[in-house]
Protein backbone atom coordinates (compact mmCIF):
# COMPACT_ATOMS: atom_id res chain seq x y z
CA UNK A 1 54.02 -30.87 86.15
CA UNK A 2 55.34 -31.85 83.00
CA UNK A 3 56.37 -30.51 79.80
CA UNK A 4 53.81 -32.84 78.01
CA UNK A 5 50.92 -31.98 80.63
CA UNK A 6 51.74 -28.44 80.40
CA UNK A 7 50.98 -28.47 76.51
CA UNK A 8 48.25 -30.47 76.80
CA UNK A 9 46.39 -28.55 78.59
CA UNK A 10 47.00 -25.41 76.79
CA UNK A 11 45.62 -26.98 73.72
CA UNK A 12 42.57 -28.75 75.37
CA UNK A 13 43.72 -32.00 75.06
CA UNK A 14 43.64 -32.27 78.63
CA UNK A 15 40.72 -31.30 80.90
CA UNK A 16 42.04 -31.20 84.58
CA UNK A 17 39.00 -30.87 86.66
CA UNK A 18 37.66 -27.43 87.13
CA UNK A 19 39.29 -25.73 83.94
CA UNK A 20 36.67 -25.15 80.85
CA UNK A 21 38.04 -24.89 77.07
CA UNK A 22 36.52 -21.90 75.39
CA UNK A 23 35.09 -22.49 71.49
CA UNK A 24 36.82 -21.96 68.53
CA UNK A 25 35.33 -19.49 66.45
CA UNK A 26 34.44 -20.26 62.67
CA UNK A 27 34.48 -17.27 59.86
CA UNK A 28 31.03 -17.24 58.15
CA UNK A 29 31.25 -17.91 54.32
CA UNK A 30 31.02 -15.26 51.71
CA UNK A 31 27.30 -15.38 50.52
CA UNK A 32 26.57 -15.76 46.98
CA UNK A 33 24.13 -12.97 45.18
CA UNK A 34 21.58 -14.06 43.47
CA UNK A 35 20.10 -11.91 40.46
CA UNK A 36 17.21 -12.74 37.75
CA UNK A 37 18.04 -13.23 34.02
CA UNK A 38 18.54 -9.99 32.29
CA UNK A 39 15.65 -9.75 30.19
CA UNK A 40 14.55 -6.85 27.45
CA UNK A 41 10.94 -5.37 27.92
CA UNK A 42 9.63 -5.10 24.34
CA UNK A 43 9.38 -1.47 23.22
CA UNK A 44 7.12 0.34 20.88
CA UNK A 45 9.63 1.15 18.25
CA UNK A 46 6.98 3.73 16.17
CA UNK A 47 6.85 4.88 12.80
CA UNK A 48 8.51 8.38 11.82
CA UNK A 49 8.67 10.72 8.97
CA UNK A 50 11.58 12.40 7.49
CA UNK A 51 12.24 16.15 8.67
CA UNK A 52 10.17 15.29 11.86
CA UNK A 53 11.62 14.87 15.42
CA UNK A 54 11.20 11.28 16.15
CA UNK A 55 9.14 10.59 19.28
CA UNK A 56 11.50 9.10 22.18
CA UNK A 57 11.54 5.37 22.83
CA UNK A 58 13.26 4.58 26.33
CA UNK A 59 14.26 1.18 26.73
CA UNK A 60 13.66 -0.68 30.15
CA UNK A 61 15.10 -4.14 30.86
CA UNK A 62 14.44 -6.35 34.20
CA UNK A 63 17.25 -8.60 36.00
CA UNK A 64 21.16 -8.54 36.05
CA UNK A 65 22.56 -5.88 37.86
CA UNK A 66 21.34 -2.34 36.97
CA UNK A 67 22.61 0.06 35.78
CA UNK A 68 22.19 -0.61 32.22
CA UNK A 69 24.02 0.06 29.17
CA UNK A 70 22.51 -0.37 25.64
CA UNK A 71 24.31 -0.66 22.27
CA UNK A 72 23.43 -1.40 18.47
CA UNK A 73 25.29 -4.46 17.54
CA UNK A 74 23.34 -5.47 14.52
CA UNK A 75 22.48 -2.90 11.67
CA UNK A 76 21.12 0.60 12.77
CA UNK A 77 18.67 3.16 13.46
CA UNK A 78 17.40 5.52 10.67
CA UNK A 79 19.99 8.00 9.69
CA UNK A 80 19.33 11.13 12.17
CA UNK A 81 18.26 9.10 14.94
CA UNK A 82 20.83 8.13 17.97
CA UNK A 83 20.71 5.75 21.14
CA UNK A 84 22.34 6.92 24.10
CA UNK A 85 23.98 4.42 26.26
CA UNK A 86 21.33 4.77 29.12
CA UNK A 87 18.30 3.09 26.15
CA UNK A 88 16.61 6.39 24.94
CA UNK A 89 16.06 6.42 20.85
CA UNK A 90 15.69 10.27 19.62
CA UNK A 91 16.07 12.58 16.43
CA UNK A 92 15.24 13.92 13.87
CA UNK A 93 15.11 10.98 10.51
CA UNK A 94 16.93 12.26 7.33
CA UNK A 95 15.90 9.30 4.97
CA UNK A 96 12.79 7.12 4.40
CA UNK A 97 12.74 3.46 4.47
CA UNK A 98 12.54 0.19 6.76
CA UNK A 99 15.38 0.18 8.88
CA UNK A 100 16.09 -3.24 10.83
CA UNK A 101 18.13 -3.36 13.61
CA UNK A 102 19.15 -5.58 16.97
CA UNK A 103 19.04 -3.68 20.48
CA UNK A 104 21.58 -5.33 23.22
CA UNK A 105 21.85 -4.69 26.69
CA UNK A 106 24.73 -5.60 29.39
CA UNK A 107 24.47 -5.28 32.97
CA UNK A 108 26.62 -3.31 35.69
CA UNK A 109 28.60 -6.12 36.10
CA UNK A 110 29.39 -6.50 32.15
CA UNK A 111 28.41 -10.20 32.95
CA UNK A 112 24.82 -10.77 31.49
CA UNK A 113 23.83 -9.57 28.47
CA UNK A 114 20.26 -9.61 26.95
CA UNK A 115 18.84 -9.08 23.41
CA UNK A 116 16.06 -8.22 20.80
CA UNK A 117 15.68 -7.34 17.24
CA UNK A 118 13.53 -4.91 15.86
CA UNK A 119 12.89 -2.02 13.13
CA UNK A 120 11.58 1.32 12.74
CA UNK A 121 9.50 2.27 9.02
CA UNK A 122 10.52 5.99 8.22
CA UNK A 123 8.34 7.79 5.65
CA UNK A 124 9.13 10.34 3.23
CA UNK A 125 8.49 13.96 3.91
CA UNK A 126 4.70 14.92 3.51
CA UNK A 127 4.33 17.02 -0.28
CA UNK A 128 1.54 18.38 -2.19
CA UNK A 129 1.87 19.49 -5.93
CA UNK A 130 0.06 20.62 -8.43
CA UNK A 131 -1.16 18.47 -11.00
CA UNK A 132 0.16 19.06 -14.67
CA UNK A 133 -3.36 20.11 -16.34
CA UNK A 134 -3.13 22.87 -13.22
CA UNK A 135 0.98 24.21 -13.06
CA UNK A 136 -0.06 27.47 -14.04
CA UNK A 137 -4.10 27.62 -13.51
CA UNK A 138 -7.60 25.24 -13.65
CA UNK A 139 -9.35 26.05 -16.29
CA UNK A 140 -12.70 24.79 -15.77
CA UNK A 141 -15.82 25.91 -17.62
CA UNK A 142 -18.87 27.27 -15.58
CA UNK A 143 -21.92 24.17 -15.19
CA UNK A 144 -18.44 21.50 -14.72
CA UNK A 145 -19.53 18.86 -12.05
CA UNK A 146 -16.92 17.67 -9.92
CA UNK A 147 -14.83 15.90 -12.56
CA UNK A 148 -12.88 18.94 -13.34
CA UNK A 149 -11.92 19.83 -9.59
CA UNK A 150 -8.68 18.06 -8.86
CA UNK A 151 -6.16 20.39 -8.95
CA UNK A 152 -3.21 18.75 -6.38
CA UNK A 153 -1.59 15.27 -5.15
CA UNK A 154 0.33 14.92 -2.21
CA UNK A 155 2.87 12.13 -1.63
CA UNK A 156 5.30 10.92 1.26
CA UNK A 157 3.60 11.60 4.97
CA UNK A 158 0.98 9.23 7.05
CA UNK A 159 -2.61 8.83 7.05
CA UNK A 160 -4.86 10.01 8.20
CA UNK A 161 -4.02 13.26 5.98
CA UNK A 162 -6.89 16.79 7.06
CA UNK A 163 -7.26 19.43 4.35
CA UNK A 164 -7.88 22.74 5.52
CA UNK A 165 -8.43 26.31 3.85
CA UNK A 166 -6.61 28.92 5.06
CA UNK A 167 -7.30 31.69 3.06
CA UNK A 168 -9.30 32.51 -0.43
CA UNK A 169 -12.01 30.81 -1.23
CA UNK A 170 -13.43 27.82 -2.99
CA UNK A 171 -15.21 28.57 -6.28
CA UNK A 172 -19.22 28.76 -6.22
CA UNK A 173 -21.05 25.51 -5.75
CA UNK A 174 -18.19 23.75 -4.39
CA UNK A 175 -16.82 22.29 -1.51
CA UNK A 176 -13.35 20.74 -0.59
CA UNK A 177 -12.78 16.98 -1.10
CA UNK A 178 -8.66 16.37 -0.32
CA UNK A 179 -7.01 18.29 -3.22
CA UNK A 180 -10.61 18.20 -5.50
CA UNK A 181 -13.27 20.16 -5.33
CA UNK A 182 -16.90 18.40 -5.35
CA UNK A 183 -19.95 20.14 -6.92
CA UNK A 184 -21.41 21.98 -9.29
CA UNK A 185 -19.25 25.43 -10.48
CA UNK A 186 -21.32 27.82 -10.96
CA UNK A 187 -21.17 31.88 -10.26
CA UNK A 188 -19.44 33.84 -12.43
CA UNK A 189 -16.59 33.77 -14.61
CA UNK A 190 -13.23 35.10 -13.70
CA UNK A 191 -9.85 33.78 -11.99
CA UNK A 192 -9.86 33.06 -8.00
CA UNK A 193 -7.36 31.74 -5.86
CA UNK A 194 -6.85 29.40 -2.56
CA UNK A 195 -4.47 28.01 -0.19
CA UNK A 196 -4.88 24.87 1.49
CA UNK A 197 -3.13 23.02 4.33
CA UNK A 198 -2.46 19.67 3.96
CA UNK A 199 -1.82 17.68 7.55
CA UNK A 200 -0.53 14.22 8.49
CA UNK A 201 -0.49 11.79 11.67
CA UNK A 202 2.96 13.06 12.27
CA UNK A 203 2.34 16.75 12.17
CA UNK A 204 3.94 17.60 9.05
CA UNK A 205 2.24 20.20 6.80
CA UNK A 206 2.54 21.28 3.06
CA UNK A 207 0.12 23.96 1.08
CA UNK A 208 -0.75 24.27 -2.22
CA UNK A 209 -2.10 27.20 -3.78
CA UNK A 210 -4.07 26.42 -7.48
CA UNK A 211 -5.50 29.25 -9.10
CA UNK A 212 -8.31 28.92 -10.88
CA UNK A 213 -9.84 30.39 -13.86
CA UNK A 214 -13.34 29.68 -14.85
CA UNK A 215 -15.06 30.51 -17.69
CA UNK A 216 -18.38 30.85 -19.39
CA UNK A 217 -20.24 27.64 -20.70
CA UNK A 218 -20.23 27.34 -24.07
CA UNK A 219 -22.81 28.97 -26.04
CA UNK A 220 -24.66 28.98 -29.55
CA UNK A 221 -26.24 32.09 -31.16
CA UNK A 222 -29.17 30.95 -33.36
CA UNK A 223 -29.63 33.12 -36.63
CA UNK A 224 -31.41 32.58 -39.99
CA UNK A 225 -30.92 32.63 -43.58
CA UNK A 226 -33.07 33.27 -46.83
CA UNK A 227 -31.59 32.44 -50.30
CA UNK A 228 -33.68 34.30 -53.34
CA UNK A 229 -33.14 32.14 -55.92
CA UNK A 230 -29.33 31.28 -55.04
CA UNK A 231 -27.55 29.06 -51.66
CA UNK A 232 -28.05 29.74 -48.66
CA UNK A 233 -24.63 30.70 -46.00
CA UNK A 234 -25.33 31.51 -42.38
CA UNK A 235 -22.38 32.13 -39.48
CA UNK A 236 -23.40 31.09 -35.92
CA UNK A 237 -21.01 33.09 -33.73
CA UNK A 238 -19.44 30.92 -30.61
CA UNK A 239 -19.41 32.38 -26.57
CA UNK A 240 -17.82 31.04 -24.04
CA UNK A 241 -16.38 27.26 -23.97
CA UNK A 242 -12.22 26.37 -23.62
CA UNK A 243 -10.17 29.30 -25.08
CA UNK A 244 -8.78 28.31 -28.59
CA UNK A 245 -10.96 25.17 -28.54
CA UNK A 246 -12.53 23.67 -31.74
CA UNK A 247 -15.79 22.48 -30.87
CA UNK A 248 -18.27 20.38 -32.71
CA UNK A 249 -20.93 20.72 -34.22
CA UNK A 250 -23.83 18.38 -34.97
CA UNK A 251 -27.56 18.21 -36.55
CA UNK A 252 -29.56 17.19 -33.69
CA UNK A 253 -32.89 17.82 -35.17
CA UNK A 254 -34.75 19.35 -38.05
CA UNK A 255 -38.23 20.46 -38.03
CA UNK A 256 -40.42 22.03 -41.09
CA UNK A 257 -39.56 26.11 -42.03
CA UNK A 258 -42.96 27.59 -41.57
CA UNK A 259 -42.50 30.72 -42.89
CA UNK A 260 -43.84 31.70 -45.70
CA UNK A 261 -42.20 30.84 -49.33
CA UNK A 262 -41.94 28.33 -52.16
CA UNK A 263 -40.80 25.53 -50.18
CA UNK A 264 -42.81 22.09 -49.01
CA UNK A 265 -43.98 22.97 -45.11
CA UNK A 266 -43.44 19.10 -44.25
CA UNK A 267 -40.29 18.20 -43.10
CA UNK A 268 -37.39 17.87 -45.75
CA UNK A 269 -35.00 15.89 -46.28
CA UNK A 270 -31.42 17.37 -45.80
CA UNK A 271 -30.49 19.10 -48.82
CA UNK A 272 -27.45 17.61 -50.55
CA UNK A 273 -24.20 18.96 -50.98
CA UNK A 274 -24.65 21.30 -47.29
CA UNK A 275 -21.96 21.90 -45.28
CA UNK A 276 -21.27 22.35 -41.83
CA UNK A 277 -18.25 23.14 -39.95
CA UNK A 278 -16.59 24.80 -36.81
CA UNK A 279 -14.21 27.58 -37.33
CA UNK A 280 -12.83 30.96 -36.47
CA UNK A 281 -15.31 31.18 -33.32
CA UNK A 282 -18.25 30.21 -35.42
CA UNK A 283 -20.29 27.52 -36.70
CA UNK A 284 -20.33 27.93 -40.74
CA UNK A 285 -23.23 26.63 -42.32
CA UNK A 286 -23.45 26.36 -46.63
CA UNK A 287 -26.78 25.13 -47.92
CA UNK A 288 -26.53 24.74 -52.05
CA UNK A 289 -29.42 26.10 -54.10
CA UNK A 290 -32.17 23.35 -55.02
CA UNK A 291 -34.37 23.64 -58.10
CA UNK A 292 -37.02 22.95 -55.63
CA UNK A 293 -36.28 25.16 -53.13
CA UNK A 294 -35.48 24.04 -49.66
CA UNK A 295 -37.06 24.90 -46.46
CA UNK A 296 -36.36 23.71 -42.74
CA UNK A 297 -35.58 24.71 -39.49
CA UNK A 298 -31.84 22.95 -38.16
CA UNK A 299 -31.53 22.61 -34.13
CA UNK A 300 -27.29 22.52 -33.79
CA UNK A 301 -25.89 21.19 -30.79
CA UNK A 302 -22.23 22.24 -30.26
CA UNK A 303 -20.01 20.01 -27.57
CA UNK A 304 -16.88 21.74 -26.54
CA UNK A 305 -13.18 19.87 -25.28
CA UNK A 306 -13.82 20.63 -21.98
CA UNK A 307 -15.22 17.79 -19.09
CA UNK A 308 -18.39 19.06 -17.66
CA UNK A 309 -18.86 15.87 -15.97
CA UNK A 310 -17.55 12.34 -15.80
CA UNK A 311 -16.73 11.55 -19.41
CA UNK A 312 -19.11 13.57 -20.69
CA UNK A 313 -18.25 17.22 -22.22
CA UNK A 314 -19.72 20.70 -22.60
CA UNK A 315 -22.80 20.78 -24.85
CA UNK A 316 -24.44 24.45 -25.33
CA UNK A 317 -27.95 24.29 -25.25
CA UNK A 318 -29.40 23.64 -28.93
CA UNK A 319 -29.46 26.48 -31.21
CA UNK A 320 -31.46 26.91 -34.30
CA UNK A 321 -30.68 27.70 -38.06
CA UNK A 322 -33.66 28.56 -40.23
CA UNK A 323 -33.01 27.95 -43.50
CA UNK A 324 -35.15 28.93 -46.48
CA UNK A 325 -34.13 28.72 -50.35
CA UNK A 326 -36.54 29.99 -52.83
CA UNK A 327 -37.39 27.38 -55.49
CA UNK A 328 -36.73 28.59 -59.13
């Protein structure tokens, strides 16, 4: 046999009877993998209040190659807060305000990359005060309704805010409304004092303390005077009402002096030249002498500085002066 026949029958070009070519074996090719879009599941970035540990926001993201790795690109967190490369948001905030930011994530493979923009409203710290007309202690005069009672204000924190005593107690007639007091005061005087709690949504808390010092309602002693023959002066001595206060002091009525004398029983006319003032913890009264004598009976009404209800102040219940000049 030939050179030539020899070959071709090695390489198959050549099929002598009764000899069978095996197949030549093709490599597979490499298959391709096939992933979904990398795609951000929207998070709920919440709210958050200074000095309060943030509640943790864990990303998630679907498609691309797992695992993930998330990064800030865009502006940032709140100061105190951190995101660690595997998508969880945590801390503590140090500052209020609205903090905008853009979340990015990138595959295993570096190769698909996904993002989302978003912010996170921080809140200052929850505080309660005093108010001014209370730094050192409420004053508030016995028979006040409600209008006197605020004695705090809170800022920063979240609704919904809860008020709660924790120890003292409210004054009589009273009940809690935020940082006022709603009611009637009544009982009696003296200083008391009371904590409360103050709550918010996040679970910060802040107390106040007001003190408060209540005092008798204002009060008018009635008294009388008789002139024989000369004027008539008469001091109606002052209880109760706002320490160092000047009250005032008004006619509300007169009515006819029925005791006995040299004076017309009917109702008079006021007499002229009287005087009537507030002073020195009394109501001074000066009635001149008349040639005709003068005779009446003076209901005073006295209003003090203090609120006893909304825009309306003390009044002590009417007092009377009986007045009675003899006639020459």
């Amino acid at each position: 046999m030939s050179v030539t026949a020899v070959l071709l029958l090695l390489y198959g070009c050549a099929r002598p009877q009764g000899i069978v070519t095996p197949p030549v074996l093709l490599a597979s090719p490499t298959p391709v993998a096939h992933h979904d879009p990398l795609i951000i599941s929207s998070p709920v970035f919440r709210a958050g209040e200074v000095g309060v540990a943030y509640t943790p926001v864990t990303l998630s993201a679907t498609g691309g190659v797992a695992p993930y790795t998330w990064t800030i690109p865009i502006g940032s967190l709140p100061s105190g807060l951190t995101l660690t490369p595997d998508g969880v948001v945590s801390g503590i905030p140090t500052a209020n305000g609205n903090f905008a930011f853009s979340v990015q994530v990138f595959d295993a493979g570096s190769e698909d990359t996904a993002g989302l923009s978003a912010s996170i409203p921080i809140v200052a710290r929850l505080a309660a005060g005093l108010v001014s007309g209370c730094a050192t202690e409420c004053t508030v005069e016995l028979g006040c309704v409600t209008v006197c009672g605020t004695f705090g204000q809170i800022s920063g924190g979240a609704a919904p805010v809860k008020y709660t005593l924790t120890s003292g107690q409210l004054p009589a007639g009273t009940t809690l409304n935020g940082l006022s007091l709603n009611g009637t005061f009544t009982g009696l005087p003296g200083r008391l004092q009371f904590t409360i709690q103050v709550t918010d949504a996040f679970g910060a808390t802040a107390t106040i303390s007001p003190r408060y010092n209540l005092i008798p309602h204002i009060s008018l002693a009635s008294g009388s005077c008789v002139g024989i023959f000369t004027a008539c002066s008469l001091q109606l001595q002052i209880s109760g009402g706002l320490p160092g206060g000047m009250p005032s002091v008004r006619i509300a009525a007169v009515g006819p002096q029925t005791r006995q004398g040299c004076w017309s029983p009917n109702p008079q006319p006021l007499p002229s030249g009287y005087t009537l003032s507030v002073g020195g913890g009394y109501v001074n009264l000066f009635v001149p002498r008349p040639g005709n004598g003068y005779g009446g009976i003076w209901t005073l009404v006295l209003t003090d500085q203090a609120l006893c209800g909304p825009g309306t102040y003390c009044v002590a219940p009417g007092a009377t002066a009986s007045i009675g000049i003899q006639c020459t």
